[in-house]
Protein backbone atom coordinates (compact mmCIF):
# COMPACT_ATOMS: atom_id res chain seq x y z
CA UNK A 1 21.92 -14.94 19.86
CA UNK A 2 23.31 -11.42 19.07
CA UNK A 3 21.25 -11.19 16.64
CA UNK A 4 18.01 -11.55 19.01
CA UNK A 5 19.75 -8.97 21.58
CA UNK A 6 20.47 -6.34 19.11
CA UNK A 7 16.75 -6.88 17.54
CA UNK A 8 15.63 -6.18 20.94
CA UNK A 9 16.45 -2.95 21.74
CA UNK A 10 15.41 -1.33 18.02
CA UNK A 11 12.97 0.96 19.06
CA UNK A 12 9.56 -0.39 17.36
CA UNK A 13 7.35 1.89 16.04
CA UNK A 14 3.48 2.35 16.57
CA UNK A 15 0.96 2.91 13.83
CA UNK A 16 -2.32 4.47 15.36
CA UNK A 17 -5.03 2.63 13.04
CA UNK A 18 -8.55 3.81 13.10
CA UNK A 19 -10.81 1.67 10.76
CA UNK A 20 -13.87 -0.71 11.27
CA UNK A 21 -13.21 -4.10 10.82
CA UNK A 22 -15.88 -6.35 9.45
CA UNK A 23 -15.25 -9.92 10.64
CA UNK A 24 -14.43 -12.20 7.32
CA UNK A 25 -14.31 -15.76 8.10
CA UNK A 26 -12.36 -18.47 10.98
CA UNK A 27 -9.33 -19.92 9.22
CA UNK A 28 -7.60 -22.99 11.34
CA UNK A 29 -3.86 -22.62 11.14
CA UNK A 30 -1.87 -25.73 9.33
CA UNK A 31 0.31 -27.96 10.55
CA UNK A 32 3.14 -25.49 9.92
CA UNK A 33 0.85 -22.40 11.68
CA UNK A 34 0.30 -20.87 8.78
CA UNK A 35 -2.79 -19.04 7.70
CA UNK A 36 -4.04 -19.14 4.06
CA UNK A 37 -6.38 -16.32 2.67
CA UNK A 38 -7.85 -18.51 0.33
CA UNK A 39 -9.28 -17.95 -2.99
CA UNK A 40 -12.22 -15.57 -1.96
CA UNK A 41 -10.90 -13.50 -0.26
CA UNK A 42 -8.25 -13.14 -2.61
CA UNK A 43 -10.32 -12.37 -5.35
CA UNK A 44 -12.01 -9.99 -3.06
CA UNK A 45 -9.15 -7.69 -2.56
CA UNK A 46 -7.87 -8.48 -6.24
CA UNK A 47 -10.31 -6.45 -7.23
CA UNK A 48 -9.88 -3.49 -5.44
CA UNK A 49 -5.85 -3.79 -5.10
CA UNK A 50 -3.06 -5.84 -7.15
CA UNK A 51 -1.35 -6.57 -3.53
CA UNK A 52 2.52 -7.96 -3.72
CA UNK A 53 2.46 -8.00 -0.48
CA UNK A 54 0.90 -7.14 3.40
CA UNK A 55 2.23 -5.72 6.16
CA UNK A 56 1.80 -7.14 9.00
CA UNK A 57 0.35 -4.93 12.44
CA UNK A 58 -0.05 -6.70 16.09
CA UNK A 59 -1.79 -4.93 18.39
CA UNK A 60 -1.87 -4.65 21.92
CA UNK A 61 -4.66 -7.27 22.46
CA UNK A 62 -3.33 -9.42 20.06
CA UNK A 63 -5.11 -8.64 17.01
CA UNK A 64 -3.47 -8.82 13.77
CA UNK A 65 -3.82 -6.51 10.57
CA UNK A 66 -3.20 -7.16 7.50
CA UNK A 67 -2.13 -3.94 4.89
CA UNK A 68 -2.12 -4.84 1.27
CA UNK A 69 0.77 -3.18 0.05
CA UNK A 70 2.64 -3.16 -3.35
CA UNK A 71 6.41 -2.32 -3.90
CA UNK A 72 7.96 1.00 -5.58
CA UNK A 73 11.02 1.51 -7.50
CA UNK A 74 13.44 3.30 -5.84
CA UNK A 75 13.90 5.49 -9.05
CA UNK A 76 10.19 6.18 -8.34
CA UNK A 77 9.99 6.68 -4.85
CA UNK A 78 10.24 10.69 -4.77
CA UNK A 79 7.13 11.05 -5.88
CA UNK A 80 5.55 9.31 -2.85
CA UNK A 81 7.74 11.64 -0.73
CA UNK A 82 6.65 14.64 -1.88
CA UNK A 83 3.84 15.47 -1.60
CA UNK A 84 2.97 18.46 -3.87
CA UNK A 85 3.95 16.52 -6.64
CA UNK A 86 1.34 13.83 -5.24
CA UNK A 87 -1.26 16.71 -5.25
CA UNK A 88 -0.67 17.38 -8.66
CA UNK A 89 -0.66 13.95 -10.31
CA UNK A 90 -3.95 13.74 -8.85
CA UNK A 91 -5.08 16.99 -10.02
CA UNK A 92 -4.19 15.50 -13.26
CA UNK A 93 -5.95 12.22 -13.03
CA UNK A 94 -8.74 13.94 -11.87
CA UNK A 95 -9.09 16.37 -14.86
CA UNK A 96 -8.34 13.57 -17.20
CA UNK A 97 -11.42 11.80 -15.67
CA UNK A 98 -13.06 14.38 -16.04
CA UNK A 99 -12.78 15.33 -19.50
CA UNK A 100 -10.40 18.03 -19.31
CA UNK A 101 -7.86 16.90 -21.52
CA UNK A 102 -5.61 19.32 -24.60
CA UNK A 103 -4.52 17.79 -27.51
CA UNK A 104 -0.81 18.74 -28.08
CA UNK A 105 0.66 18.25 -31.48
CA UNK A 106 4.50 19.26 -30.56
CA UNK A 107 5.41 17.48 -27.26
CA UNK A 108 8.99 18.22 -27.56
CA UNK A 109 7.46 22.90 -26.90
CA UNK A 110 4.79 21.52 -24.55
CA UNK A 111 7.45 19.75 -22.63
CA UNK A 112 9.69 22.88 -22.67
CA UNK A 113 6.59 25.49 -21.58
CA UNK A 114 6.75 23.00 -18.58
């Protein structure tokens, strides 16, 4: 029971989502109330996102989102917290996609112009 008391008064936080939802299909819940994707849909969002994961979002109304969502390694996670180094790894995707690529012979002086 403590448990449930001090759960209780964490403050929860709000996310403000503004997206259209299409509506997908009715899925019954099982005998343990459990909702299963299925293998469309799952294939669906495979292909635009190798999810690990989803967050889950209630809303006031009762809707429910679910947020694909993959995990970081904490060893990685600065990048995602900064973000001009964000800016500039996609700068750099960007021109690779693009074409704009130099061919370096000695990483080891590239690496040190840096």
């Amino acid at each position: 029971m403590k448990t449930l008391k001090s759960r209780s008064r964490a403050k929860k936080e709000t996310v403000d989502i503004h997206e259209e939802f299409i509506p997908y299909q009715t899925k019954p819940l099982d005998s343990k109330y459990r909702i299963t994707l299925g293998g469309r849909l799952t294939r669906l969002l495979g292909k635009r996102m190798n999810a690990e994961a989803y967050q889950i979002f209630v809303g006031r109304n009762g809707d429910i989102l679910l947020r694909p969502s993959v995990s970081i390694p904490s060893n990685e996670a600065w990048v995602y917290q900064n973000p001009d180094v964000v800016g500039k790894l996609r700068k750099g995707l960007q021109e690779a996609r693009e074409g704009k690529i130099e061919r370096v012979d000695d990483l080891e002086s590239f690496l040190e112009k840096l």
